[in-house]
C-alpha atoms as a PDB file:
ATOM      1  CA  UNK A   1     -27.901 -38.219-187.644  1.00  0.00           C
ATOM      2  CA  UNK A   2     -25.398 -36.648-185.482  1.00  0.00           C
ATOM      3  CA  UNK A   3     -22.100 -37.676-187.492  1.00  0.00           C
ATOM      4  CA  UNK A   4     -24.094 -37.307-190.481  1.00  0.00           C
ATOM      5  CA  UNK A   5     -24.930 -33.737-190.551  1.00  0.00           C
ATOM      6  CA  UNK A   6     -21.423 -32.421-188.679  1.00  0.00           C
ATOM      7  CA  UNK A   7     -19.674 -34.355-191.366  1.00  0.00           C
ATOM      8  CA  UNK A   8     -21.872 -32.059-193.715  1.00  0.00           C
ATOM      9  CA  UNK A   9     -21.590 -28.752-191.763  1.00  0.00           C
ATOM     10  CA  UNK A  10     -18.480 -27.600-193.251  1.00  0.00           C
ATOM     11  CA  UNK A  11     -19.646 -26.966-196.993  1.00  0.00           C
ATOM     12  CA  UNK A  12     -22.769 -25.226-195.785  1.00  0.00           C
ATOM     13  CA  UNK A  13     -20.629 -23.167-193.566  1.00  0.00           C
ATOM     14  CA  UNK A  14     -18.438 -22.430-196.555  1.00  0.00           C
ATOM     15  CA  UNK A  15     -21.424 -21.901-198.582  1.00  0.00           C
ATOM     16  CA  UNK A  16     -22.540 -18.966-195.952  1.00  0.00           C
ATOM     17  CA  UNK A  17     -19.712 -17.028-196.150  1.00  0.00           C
ATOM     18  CA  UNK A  18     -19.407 -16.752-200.270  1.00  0.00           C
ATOM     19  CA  UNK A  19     -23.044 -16.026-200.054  1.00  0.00           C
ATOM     20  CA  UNK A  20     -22.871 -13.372-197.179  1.00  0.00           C
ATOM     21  CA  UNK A  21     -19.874 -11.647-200.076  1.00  0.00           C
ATOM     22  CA  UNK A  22     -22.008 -12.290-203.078  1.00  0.00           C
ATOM     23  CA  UNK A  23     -25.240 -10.750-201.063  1.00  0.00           C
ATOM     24  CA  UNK A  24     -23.628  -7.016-200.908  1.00  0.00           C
ATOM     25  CA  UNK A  25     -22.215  -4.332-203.303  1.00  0.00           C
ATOM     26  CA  UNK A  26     -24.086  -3.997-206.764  1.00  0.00           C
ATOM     27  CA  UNK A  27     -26.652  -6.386-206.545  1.00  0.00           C
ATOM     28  CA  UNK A  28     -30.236  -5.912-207.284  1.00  0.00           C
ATOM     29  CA  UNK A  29     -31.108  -4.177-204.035  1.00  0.00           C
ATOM     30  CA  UNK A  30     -34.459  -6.324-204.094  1.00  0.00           C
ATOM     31  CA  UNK A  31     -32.678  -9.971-205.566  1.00  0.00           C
ATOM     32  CA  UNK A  32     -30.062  -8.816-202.304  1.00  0.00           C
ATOM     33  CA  UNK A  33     -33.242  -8.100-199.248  1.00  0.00           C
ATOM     34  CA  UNK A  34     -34.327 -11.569-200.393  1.00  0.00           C
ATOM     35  CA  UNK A  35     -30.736 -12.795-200.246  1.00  0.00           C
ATOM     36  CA  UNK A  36     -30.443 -11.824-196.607  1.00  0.00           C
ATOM     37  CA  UNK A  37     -33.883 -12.917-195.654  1.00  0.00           C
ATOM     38  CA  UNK A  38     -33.286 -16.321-196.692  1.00  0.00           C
ATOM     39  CA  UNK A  39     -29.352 -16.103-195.092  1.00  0.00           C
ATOM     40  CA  UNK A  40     -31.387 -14.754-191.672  1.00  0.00           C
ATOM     41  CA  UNK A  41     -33.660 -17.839-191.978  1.00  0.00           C
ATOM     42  CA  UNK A  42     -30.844 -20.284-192.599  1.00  0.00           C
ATOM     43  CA  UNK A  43     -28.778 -19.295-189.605  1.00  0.00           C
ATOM     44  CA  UNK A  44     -32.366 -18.698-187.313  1.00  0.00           C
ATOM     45  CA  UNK A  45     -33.482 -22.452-188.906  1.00  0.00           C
ATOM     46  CA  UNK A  46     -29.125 -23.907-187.920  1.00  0.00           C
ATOM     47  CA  UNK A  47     -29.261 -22.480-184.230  1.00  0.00           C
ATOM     48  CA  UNK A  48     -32.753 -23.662-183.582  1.00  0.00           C
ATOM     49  CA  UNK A  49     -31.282 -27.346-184.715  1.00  0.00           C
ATOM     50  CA  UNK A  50     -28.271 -26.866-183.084  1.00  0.00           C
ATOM     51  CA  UNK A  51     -30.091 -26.211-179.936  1.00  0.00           C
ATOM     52  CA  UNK A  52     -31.651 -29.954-180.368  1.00  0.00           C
ATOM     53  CA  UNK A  53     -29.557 -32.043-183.043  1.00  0.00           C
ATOM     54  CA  UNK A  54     -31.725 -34.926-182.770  1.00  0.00           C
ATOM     55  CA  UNK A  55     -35.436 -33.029-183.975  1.00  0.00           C
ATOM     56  CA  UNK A  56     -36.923 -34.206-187.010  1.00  0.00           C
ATOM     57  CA  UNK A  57     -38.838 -31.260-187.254  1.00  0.00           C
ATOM     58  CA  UNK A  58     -35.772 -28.829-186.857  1.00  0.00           C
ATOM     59  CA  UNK A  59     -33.313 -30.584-189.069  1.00  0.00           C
ATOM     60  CA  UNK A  60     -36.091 -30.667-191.581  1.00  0.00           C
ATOM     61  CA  UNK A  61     -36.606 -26.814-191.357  1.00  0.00           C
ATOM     62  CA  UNK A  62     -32.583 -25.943-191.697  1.00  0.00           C
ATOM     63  CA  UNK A  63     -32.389 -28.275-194.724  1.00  0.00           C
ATOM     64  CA  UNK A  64     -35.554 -26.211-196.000  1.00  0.00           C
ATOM     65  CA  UNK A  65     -33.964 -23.162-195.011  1.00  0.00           C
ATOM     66  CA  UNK A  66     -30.732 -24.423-196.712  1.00  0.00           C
ATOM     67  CA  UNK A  67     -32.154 -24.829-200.082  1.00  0.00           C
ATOM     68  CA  UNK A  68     -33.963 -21.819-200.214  1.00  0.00           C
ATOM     69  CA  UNK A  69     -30.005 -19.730-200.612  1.00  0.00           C
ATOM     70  CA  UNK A  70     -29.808 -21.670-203.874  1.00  0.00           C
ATOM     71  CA  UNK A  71     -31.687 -18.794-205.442  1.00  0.00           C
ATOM     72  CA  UNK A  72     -29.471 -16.289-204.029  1.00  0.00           C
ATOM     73  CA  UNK A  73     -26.989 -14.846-206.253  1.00  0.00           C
ATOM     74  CA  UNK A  74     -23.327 -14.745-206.077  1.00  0.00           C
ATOM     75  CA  UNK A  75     -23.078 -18.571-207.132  1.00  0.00           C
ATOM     76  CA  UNK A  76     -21.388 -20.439-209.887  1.00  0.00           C
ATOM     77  CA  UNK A  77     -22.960 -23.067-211.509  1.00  0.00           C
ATOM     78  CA  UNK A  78     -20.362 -25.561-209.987  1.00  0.00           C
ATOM     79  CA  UNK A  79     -20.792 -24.216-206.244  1.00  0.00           C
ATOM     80  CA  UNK A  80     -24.380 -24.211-206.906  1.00  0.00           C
ATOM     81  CA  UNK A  81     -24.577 -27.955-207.846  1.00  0.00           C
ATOM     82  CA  UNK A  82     -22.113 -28.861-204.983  1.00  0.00           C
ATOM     83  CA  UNK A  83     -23.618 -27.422-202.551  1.00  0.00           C
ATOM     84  CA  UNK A  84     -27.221 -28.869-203.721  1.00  0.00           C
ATOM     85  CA  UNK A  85     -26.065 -31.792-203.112  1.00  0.00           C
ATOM     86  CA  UNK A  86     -24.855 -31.076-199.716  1.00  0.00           C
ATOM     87  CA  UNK A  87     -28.351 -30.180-199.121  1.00  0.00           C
ATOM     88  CA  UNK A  88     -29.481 -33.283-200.485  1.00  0.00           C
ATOM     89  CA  UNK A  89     -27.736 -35.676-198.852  1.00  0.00           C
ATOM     90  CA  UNK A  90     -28.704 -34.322-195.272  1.00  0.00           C
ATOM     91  CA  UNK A  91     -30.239 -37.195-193.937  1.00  0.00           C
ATOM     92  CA  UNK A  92     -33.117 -35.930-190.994  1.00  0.00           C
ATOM     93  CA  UNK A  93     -34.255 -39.554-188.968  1.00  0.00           C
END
């Protein structure tokens, strides 16, 4: 699982930070709370699995965590799909 999810890290990194910009200015101030909740749960959900790389049980809450910021605005319909399937792939045994 190790190589598997660093080799997957990247895009979800990536992801973060055009979702951290498309989470401020002129958004709907209550589409934008739930925007950062789910970015505070993602990055809560990655350190807890980073903390034990090999837990079911954690890598199945970050890639939980992960698709939850599909919802969040800021996101194309092409960086959408990618990064659905980044979340996809991740691969928690």
């Amino acid at each position: 699982m190790k190589k598997n999810f660093r080799s997957r890290l990247l895009p979800v990194f990536c992801f973060i930070v055009t979702l951290a910009f498309g989470c401020g200015g002129d958004d709907d101030p209550v589409t934008s709370a739930s925007c950062e909740k789910d970015v505070s749960a993602f990055q809560s959900a990655l350190n807890d699995l980073m903390t034990d790389i090999e837990n079911k049980d954690k890598c199945r809450a970050f890639k939980a965590a992960a698709a939850e910021l599909l919802d969040c605005p800021g996101l194309t319909a092409g960086n959408r799909a990618e990064y659905n399937s980044t979340v996809e792939n991740i691969v928690c045994n």
